[in-house]
Protein backbone atom coordinates (compact mmCIF):
# COMPACT_ATOMS: atom_id res chain seq x y z
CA UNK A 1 0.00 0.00 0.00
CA UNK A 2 2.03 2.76 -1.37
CA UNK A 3 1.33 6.19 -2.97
CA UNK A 4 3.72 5.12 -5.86
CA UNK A 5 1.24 1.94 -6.90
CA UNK A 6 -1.80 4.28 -5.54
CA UNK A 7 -3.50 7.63 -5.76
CA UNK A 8 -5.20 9.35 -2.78
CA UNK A 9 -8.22 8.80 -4.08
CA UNK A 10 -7.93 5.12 -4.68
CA UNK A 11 -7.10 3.89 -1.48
CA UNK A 12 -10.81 3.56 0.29
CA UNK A 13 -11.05 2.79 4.11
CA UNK A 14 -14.07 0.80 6.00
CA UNK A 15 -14.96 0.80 9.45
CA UNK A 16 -18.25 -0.48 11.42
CA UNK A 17 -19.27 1.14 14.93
CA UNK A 18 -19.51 -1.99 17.01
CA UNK A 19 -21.92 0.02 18.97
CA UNK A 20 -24.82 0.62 16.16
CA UNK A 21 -23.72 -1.37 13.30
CA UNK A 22 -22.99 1.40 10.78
CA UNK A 23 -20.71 1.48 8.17
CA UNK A 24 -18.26 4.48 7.62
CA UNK A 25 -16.62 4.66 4.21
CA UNK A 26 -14.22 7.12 3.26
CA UNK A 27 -10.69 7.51 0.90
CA UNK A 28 -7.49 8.69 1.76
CA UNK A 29 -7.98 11.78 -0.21
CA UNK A 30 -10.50 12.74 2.30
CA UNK A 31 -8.32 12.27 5.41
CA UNK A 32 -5.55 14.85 3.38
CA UNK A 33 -2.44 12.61 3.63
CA UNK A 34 0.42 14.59 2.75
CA UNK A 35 2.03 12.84 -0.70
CA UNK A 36 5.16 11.49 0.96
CA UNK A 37 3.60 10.14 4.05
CA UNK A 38 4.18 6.48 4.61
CA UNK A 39 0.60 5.25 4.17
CA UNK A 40 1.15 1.64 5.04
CA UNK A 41 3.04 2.26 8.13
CA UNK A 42 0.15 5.09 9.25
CA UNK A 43 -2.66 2.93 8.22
CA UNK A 44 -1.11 -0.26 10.52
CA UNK A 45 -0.44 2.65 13.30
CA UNK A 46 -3.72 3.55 13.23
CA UNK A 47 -3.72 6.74 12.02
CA UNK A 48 -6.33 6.44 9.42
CA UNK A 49 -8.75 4.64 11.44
CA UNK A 50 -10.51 1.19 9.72
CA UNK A 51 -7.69 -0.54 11.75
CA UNK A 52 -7.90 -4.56 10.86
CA UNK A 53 -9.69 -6.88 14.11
CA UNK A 54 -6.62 -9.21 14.63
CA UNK A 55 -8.53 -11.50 17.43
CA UNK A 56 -10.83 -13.60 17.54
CA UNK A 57 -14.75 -12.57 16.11
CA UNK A 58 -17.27 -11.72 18.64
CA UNK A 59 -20.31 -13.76 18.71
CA UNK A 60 -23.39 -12.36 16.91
CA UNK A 61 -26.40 -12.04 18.94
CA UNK A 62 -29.54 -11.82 17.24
């Protein structure tokens, strides 16, 4: 994930509230990432948001 394979606005981000369920979708070109930022090393920082659930799935109920 690199701005040299990527633009801004190609790079799309997801992330659900765990609280009501909603979806949030949004693109690096809205965050305004500067064009040498590292966007791999932000994105796995957390800087971006949409960070990746590494553990184990929490049981659905309903």
């Amino acid at each position: 994930m690199t701005q040299t394979l990527f633009r801004r606005d190609q790079v799309w981000f997801v992330e659900k509230s765990p609280e009501t369920g909603a979806t949030d979708i949004y693109s690096l070109l809205d965050i305004g990432v500067r064009k040498d930022e590292n966007i791999e090393k932000g994105y796995l920082a957390g800087r971006y948001g949409a960070v990746p659930f590494l553990g184990e799935e929490p049981e659905c109920n309903g």
